[in-house]
C-alpha atoms as a PDB file:
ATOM      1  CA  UNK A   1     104.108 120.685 123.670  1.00  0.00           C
ATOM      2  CA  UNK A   2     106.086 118.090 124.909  1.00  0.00           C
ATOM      3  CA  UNK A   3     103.100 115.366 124.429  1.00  0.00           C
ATOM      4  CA  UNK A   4     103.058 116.053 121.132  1.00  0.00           C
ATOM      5  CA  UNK A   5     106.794 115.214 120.178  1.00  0.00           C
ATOM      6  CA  UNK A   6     106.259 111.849 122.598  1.00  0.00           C
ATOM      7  CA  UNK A   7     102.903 111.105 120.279  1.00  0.00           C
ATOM      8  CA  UNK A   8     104.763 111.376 117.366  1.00  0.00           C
ATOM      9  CA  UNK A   9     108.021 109.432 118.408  1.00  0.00           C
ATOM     10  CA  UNK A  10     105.342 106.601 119.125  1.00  0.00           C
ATOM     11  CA  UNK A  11     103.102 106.813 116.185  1.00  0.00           C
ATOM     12  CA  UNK A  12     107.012 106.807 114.131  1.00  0.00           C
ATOM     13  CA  UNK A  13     107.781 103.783 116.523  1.00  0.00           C
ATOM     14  CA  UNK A  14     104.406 102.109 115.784  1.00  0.00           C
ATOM     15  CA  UNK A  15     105.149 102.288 111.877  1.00  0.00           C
ATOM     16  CA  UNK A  16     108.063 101.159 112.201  1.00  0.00           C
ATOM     17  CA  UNK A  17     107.391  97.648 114.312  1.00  0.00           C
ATOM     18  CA  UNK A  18     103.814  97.555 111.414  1.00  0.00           C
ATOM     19  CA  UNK A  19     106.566  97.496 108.770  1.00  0.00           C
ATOM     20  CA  UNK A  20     108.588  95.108 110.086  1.00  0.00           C
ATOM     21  CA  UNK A  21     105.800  93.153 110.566  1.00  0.00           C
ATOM     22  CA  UNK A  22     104.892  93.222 107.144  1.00  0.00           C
ATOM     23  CA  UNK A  23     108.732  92.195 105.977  1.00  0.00           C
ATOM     24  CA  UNK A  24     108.709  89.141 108.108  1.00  0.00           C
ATOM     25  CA  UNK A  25     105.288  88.105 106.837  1.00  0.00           C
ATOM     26  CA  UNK A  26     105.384  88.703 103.253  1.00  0.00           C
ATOM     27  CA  UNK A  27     109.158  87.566 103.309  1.00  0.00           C
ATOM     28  CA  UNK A  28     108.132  84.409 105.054  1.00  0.00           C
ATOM     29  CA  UNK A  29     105.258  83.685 102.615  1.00  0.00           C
ATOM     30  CA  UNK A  30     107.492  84.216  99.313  1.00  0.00           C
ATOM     31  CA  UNK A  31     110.172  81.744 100.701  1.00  0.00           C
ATOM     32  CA  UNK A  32     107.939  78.982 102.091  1.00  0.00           C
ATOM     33  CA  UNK A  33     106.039  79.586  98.991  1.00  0.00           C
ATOM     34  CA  UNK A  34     108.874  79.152  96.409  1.00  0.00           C
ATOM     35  CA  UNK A  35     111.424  77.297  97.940  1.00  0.00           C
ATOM     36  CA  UNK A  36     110.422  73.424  97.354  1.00  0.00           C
ATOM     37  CA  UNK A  37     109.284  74.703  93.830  1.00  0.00           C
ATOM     38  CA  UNK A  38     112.633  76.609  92.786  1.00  0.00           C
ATOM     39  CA  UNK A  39     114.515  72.981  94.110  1.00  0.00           C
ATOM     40  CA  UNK A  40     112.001  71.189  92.783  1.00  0.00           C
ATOM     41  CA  UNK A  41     112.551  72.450  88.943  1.00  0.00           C
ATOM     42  CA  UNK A  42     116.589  72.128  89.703  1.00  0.00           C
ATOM     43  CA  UNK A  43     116.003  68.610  90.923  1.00  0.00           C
ATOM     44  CA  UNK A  44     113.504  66.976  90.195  1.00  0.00           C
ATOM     45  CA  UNK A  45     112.651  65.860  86.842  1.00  0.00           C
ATOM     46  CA  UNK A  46     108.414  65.605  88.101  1.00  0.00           C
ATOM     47  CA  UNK A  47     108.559  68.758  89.036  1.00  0.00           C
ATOM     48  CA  UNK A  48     109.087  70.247  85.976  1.00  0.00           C
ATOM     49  CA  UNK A  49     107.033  68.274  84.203  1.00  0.00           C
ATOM     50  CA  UNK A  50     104.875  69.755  86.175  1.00  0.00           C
ATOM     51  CA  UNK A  51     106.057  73.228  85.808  1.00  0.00           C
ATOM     52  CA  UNK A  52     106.225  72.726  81.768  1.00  0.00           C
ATOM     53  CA  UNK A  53     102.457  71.524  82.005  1.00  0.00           C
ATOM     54  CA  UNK A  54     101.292  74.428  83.778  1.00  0.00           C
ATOM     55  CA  UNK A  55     103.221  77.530  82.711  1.00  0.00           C
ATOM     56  CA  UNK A  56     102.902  76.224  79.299  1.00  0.00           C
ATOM     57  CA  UNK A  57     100.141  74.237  78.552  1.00  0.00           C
ATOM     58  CA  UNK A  58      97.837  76.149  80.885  1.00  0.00           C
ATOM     59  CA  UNK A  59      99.383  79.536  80.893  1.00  0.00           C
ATOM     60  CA  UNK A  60     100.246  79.269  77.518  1.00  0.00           C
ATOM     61  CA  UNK A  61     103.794  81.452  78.331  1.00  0.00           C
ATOM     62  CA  UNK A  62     106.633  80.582  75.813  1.00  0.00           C
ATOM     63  CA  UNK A  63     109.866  78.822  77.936  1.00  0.00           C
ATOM     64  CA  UNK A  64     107.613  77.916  80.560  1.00  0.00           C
ATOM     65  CA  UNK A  65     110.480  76.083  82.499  1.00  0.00           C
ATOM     66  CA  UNK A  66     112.498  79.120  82.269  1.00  0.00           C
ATOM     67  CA  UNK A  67     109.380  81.544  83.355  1.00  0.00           C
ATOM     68  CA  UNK A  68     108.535  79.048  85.703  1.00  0.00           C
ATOM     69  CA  UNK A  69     112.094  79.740  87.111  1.00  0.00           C
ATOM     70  CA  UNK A  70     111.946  83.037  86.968  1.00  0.00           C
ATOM     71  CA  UNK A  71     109.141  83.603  88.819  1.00  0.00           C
ATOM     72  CA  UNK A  72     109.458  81.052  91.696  1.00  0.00           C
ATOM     73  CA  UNK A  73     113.031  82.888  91.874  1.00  0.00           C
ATOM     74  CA  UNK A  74     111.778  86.343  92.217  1.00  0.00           C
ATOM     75  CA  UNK A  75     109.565  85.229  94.931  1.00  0.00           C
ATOM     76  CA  UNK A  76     112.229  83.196  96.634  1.00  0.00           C
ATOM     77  CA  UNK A  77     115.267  85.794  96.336  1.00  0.00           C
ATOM     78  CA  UNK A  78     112.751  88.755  96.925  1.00  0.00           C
ATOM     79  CA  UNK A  79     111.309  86.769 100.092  1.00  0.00           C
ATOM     80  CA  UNK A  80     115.168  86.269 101.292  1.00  0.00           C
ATOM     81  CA  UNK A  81     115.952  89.554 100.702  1.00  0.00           C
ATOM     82  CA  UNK A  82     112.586  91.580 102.232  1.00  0.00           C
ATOM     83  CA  UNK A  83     112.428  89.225 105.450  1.00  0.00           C
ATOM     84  CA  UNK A  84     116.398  90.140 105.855  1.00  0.00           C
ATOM     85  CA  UNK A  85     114.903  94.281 105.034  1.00  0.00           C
ATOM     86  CA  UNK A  86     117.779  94.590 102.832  1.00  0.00           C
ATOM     87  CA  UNK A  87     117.269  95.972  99.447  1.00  0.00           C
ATOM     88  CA  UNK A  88     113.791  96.514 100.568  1.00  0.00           C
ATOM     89  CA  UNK A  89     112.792  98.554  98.089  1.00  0.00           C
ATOM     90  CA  UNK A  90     113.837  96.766  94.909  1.00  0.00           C
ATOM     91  CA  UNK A  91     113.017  93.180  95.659  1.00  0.00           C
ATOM     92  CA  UNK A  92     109.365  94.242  96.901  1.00  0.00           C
ATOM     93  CA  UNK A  93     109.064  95.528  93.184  1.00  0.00           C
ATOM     94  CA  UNK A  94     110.470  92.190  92.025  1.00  0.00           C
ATOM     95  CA  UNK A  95     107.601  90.883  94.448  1.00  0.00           C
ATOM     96  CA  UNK A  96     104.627  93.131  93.755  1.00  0.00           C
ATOM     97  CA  UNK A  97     105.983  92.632  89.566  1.00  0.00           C
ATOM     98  CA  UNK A  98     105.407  88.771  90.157  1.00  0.00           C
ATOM     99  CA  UNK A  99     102.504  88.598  92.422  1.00  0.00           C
ATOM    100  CA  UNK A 100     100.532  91.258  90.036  1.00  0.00           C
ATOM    101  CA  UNK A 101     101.474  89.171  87.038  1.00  0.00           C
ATOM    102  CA  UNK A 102     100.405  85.922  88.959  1.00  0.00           C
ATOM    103  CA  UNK A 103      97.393  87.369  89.726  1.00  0.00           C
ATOM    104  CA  UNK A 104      96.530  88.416  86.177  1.00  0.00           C
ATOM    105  CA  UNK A 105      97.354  84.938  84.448  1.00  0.00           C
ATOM    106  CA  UNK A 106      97.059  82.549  86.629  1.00  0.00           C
ATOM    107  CA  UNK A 107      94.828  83.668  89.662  1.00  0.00           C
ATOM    108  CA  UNK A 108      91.436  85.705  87.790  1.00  0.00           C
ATOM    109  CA  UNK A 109      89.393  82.231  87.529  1.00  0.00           C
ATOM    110  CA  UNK A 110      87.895  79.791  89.505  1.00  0.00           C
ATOM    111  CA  UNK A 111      90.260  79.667  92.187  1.00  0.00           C
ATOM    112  CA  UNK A 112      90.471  83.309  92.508  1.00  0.00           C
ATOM    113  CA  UNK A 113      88.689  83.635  96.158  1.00  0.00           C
ATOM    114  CA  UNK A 114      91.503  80.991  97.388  1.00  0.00           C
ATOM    115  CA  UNK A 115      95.004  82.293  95.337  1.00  0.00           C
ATOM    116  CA  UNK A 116      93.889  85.448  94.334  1.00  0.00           C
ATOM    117  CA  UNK A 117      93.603  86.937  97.565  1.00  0.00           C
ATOM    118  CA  UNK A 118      96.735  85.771  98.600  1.00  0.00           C
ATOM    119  CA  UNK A 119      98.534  87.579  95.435  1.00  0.00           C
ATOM    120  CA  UNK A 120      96.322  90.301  95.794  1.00  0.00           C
ATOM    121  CA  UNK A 121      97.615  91.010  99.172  1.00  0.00           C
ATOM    122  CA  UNK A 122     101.440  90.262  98.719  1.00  0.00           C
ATOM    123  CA  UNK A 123     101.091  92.870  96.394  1.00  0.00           C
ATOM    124  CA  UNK A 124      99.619  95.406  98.748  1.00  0.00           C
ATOM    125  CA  UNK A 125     102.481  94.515 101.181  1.00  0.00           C
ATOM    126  CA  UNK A 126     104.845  95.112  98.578  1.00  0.00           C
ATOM    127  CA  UNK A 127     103.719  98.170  97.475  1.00  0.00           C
ATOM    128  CA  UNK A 128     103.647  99.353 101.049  1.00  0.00           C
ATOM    129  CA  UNK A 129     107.355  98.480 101.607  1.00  0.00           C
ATOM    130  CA  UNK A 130     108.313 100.052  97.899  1.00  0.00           C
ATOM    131  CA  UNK A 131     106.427 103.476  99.125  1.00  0.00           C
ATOM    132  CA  UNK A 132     107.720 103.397 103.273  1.00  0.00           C
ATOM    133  CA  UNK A 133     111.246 101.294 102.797  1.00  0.00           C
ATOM    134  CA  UNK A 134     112.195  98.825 105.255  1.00  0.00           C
ATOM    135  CA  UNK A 135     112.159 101.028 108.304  1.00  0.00           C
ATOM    136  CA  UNK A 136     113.969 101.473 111.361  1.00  0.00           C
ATOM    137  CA  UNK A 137     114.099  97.907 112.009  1.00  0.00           C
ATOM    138  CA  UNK A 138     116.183  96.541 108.826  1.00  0.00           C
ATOM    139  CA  UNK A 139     119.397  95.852 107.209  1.00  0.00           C
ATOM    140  CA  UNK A 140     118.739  99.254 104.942  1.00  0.00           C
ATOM    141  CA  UNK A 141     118.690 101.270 108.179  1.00  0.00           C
ATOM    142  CA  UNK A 142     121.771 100.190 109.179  1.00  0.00           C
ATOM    143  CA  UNK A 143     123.223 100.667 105.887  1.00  0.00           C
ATOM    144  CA  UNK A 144     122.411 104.191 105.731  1.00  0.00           C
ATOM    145  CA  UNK A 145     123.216 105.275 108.941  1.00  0.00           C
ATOM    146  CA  UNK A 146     126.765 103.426 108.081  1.00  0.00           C
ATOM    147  CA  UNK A 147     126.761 105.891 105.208  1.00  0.00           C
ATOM    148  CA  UNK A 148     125.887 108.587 106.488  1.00  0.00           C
ATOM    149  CA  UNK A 149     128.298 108.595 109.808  1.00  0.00           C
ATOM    150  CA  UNK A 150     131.376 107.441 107.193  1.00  0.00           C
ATOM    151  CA  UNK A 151     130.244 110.132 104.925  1.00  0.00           C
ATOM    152  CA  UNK A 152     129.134 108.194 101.977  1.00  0.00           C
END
């Protein structure tokens, strides 16, 4: 009997360091994948040129500085805020939103073996952190055990 409560504390345990795996990677990826863009479209008149080119011309979206903005922001404030596992649950649907929308209209041609994978799999990362949470090893752990003992 007593194996089976130790098996279970480490298969909880085991989740737990595989989810915050999975914030620190996907995290990681939507920062280092946004930020130069999100200061590059602030700064940087080339940049959104570039933007404007290909969120309008080739995407054909209407504002495509503004979408361009939006996007590279959800993936920058949803990386800062999934790495940190602190409203886990929203900003992973802010990611798996982007990264499914990405994948649709920007990702389903020629390039899709190269981008499309990666959007592909953010999005299964997301959706794993939307379903499980951030887990013992985040900022929304500590939050709710804060609630909790003040009664919140």
């Amino acid at each position: 009997m007593n194996i089976m409560n130790k098996t279970k504390y480490n298969k909880a345990n085991a989740w737990n360091i595989v989810l915050l795996m999975i914030r620190l990677w996907l995290g990681y990826r939507m920062f280092t994948a946004s930020y130069s863009s999100v200061t590059g479209i602030i700064f940087d008149s080339k940049e959104r040129v570039f933007f404007e080119k290909w969120f309008g011309e080739e995407l054909h979206y209407p504002m495509p500085l503004l979408m361009a903005f939006l996007a590279k922001g959800s993936e920058l404030s949803g990386g800062v805020f999934v790495f940190m596992g602190l409203y886990t649950k929203a900003f992973a649907t802010l990611i798996a939103f982007t990264m499914t929308i990405a994948t649709i209209t920007a990702n389903l041609g020629a390039n899709f073996n190269i981008d499309g994978g990666f959007t592909i799999s953010y999005t299964l990362f997301a959706i794993i952190l939307i379903v499980q949470g951030g887990g013992k090893y985040s900022l929304d752990f500590l939050r709710s055990k804060k609630s909790i003992e003040h009664g919140l």
